[in-house]
Protein backbone atom coordinates (compact mmCIF):
# COMPACT_ATOMS: atom_id res chain seq x y z
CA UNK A 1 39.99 6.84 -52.14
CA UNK A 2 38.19 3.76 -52.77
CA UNK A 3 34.56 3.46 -54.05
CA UNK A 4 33.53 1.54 -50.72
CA UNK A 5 35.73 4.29 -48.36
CA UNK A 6 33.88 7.09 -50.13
CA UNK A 7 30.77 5.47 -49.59
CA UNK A 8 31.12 4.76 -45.61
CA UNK A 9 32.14 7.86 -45.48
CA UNK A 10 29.42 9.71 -47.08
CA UNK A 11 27.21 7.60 -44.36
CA UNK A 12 29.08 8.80 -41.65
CA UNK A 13 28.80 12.36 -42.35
CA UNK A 14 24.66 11.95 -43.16
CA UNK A 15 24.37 10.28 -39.79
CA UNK A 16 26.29 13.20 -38.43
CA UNK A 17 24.03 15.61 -39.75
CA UNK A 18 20.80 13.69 -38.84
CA UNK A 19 21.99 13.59 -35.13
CA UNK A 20 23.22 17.27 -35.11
CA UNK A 21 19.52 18.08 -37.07
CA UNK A 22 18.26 16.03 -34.05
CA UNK A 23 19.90 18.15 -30.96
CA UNK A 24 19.25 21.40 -32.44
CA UNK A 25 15.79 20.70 -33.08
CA UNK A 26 15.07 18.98 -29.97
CA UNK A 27 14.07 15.81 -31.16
CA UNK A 28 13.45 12.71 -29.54
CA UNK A 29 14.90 9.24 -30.60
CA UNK A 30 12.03 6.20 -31.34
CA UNK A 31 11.16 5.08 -27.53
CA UNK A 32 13.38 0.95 -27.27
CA UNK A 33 10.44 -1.31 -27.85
CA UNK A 34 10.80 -5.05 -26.47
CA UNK A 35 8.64 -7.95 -26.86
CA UNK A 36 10.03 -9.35 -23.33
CA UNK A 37 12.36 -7.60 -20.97
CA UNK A 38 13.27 -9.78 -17.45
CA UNK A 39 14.06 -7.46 -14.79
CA UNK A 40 14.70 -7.51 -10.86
CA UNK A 41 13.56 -3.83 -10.28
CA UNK A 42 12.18 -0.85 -12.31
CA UNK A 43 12.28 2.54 -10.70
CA UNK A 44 9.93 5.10 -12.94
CA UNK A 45 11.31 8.62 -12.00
CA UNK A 46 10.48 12.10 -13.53
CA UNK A 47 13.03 14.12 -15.58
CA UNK A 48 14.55 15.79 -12.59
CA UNK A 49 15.42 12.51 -10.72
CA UNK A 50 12.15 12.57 -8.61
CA UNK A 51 11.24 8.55 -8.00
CA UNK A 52 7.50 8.29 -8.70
CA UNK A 53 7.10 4.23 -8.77
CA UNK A 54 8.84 0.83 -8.20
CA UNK A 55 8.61 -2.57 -9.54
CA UNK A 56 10.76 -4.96 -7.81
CA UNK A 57 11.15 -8.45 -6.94
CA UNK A 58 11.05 -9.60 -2.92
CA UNK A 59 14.89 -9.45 -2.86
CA UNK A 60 15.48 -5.80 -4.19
CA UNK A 61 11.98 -4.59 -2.70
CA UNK A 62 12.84 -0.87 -1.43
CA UNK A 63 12.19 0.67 2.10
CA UNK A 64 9.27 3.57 1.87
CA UNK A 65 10.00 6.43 0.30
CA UNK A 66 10.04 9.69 2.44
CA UNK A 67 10.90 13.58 0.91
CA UNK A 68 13.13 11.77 -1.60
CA UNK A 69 14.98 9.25 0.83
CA UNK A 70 14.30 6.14 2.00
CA UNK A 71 13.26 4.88 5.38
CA UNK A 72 14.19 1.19 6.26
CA UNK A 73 11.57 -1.68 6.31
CA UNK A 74 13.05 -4.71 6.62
CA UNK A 75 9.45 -6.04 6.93
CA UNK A 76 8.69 -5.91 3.30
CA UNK A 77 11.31 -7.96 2.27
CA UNK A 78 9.03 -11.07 2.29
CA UNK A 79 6.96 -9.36 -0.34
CA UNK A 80 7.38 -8.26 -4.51
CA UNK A 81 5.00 -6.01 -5.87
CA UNK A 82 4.99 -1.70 -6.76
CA UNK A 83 4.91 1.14 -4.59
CA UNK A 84 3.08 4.69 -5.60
CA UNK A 85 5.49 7.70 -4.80
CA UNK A 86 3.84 11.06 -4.66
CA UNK A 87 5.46 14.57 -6.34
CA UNK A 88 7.58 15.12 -3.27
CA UNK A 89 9.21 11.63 -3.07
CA UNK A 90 6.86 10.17 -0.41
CA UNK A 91 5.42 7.06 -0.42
CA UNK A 92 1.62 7.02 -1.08
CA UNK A 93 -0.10 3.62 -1.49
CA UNK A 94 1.08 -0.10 -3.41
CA UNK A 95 0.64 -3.37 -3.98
CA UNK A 96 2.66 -5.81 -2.39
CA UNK A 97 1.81 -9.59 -2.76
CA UNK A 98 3.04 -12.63 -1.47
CA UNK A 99 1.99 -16.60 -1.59
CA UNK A 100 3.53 -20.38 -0.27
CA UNK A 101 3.17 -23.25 0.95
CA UNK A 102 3.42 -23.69 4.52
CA UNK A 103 5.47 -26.31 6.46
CA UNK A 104 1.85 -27.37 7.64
CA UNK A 105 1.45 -27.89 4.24
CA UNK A 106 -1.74 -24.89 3.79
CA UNK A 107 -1.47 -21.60 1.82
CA UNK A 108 0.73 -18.99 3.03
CA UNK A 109 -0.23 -15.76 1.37
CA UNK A 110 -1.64 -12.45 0.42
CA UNK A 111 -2.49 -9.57 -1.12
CA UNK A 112 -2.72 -6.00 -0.34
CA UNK A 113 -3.57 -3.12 -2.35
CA UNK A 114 -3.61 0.37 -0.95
CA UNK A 115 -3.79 4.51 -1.39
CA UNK A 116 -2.47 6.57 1.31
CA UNK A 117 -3.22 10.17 2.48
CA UNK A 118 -0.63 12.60 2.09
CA UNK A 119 2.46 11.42 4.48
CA UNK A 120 0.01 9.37 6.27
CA UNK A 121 -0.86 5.47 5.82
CA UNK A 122 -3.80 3.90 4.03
CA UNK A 123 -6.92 5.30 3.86
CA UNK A 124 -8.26 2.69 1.43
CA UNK A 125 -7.15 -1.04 1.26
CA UNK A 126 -7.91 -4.17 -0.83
CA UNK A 127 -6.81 -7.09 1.32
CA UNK A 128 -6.65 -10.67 1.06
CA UNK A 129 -4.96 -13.07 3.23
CA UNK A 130 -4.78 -17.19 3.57
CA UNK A 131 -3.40 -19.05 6.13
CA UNK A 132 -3.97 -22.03 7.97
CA UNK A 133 -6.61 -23.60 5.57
CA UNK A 134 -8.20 -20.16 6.14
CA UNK A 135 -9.19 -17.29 4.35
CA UNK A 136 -10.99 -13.68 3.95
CA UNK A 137 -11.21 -10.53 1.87
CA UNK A 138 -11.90 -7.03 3.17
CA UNK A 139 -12.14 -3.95 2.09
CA UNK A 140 -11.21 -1.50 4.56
CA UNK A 141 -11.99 2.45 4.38
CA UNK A 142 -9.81 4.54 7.45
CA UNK A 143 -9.72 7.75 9.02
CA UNK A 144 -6.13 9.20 8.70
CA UNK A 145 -5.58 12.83 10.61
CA UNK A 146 -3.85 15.63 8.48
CA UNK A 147 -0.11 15.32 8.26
CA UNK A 148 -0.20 18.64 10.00
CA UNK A 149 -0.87 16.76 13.51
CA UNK A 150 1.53 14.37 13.32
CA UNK A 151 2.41 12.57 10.26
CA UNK A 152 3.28 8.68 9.89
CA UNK A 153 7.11 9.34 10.24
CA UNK A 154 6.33 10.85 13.49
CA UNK A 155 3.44 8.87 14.72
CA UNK A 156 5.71 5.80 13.62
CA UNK A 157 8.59 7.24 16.10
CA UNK A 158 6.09 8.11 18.89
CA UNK A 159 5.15 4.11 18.94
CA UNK A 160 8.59 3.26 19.16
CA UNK A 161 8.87 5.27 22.52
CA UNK A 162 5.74 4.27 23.65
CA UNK A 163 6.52 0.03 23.56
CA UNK A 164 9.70 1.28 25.94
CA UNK A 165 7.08 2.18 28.68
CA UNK A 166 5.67 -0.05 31.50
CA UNK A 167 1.82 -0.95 30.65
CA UNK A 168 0.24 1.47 32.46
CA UNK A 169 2.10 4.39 30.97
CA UNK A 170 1.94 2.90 27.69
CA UNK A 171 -2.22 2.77 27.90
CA UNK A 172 -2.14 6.21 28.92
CA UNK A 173 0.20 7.74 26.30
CA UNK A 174 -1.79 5.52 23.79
CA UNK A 175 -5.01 7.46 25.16
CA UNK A 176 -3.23 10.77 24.85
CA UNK A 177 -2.87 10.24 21.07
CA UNK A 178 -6.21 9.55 20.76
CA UNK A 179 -7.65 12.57 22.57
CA UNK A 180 -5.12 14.64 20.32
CA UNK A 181 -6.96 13.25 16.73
CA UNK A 182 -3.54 11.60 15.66
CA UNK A 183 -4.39 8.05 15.61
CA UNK A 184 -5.83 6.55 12.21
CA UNK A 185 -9.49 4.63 12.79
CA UNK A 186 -10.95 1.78 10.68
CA UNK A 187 -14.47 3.59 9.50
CA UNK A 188 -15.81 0.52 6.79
CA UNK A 189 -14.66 -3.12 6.64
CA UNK A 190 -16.83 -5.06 4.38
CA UNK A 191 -15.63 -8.95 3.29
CA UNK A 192 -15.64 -12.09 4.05
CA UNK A 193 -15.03 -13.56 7.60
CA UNK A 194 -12.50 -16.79 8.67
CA UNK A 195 -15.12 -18.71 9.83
CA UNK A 196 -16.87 -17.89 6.10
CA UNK A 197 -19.26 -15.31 7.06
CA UNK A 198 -20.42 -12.48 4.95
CA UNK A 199 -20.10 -8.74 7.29
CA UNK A 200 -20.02 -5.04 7.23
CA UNK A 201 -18.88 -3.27 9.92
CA UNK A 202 -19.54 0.44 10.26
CA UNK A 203 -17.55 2.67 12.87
CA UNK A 204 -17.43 6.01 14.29
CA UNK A 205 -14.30 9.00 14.18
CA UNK A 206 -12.73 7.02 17.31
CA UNK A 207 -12.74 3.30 15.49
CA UNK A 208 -15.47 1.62 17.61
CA UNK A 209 -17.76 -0.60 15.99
CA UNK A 210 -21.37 0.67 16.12
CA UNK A 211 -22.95 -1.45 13.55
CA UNK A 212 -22.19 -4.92 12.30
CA UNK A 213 -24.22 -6.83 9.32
CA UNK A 214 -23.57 -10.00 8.80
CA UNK A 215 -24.51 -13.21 7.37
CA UNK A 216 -23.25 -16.40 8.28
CA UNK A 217 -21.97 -18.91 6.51
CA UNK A 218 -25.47 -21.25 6.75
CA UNK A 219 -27.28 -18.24 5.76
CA UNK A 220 -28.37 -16.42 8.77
CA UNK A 221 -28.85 -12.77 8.74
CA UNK A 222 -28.64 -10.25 11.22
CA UNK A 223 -27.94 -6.39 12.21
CA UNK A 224 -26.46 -5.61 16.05
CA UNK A 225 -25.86 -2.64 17.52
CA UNK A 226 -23.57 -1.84 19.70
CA UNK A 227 -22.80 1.25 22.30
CA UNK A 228 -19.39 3.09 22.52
CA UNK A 229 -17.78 0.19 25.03
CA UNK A 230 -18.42 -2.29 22.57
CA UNK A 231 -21.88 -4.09 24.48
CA UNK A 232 -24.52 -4.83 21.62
CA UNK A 233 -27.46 -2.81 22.91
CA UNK A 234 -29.93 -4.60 19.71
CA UNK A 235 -29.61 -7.25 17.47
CA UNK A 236 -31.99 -7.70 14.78
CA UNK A 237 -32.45 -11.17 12.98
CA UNK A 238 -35.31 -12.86 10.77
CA UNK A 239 -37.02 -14.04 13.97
CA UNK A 240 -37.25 -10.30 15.47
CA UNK A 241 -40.50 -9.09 16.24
């Protein structure tokens, strides 16, 4: 046997031993570090499989994530960004984002950052959207009712059935939900207006607006009120008595 042979072969049988050492002992191997990495998707999932994020381009952006499968939404495709996936395999919240030029030639775009109740929707969004030469920023705080009512998947269904009906039908099956406590409500939006205003708009458990602050964009102030059919019952501005 060569010099050389004996020596590749003495560094064959150390590596052997290191690796054997390194499954006995249960250790790990030095985590892959890269500087840059260019990727079209990047699902994070726990040892068992469970998915628990996504990274993905617009092209390979995935449906939502429900119990560990995955529920079409063709919808999203026109957006990259990550979605949050809860210990069960359920959605729970993302951020999606999106932004172009128009054929008008104006902004095209936005934003939307949100956290979801448990196999509901959003409870709490960022938003941001431009169009048209226009362009606001809300923050948004909902009511969602306990999956144990009727969770999104369901609720989601329920809406399907219900565009099927004739008008009348649909505004009463639409009321029905409501009187059962399964329809989300908008509590807070605070952000900027289209028309460049400044508001906050608080609501009650069914969604109506009962008080709106706002200041417009030349400066004015004011505070209305408003009754459960949506009338302002009292405004109050600088030149209030």
């Amino acid at each position: 046997m060569s010099k050389l042979t004996a020596f590749l072969s003495g560094c064959t049988a150390t590596a052997t031993a290191f690796i054997a050492i390194a499954l006995l002992t249960g250790a790990k191997a030095p985590p892959t570090k890269f500087e840059e990495i260019d990727v079209g998707r990047i699902n994070v999932r726990e040892p068992d499989g469970t998915l628990r994020m996504v990274i993905s381009n617009r092209a390979q952006f995935p449906g939502a994530p429900w119990k560990g499968q995955e529920i079409a939404r063709p919808d999203r495709r026109s957006f990259a960004g990550m979605l949050f996936i809860n210990d069960e395999g359920t959605e729970n919240g993302g951020l999606i984002q999106r932004g172009s030029v128009g054929v008008s030639g104006k902004a095209d775009a936005g934003l939307s950052l949100t956290f979801d109740r448990f196999r509901q929707d959003q409870v709490l969004q960022l938003l941001h959207a431009e169009q048209g030469g226009q362009a606001m920023t809300h923050l948004l705080i909902n009511d969602e009712p306990s999956h144990e009512l009727m969770d999104v998947k369901d609720r989601m269904a329920r809406f399907d059935e219900i565009d099927k009906l004739k008008p009348l039908e649909r505004r009463q099956a639409m009321q029905e939900m409501s009187e059962k406590g399964v329809m989300p409500a908008n509590r807070v939006r605070l952000g900027t207006t289209r028309d460049k205003a400044s508001a906050l708009s608080l609501a009650d458990a069914q969604g109506r607006t009962r008080m709106l602050l706002t200041v417009s964009a030349d400066g004015k102030p004011s505070i209305q009120m408003l009754d459960e059919k949506g009338k302002v019952a009292k405004t109050i501005g600088l030149d209030t008595p």
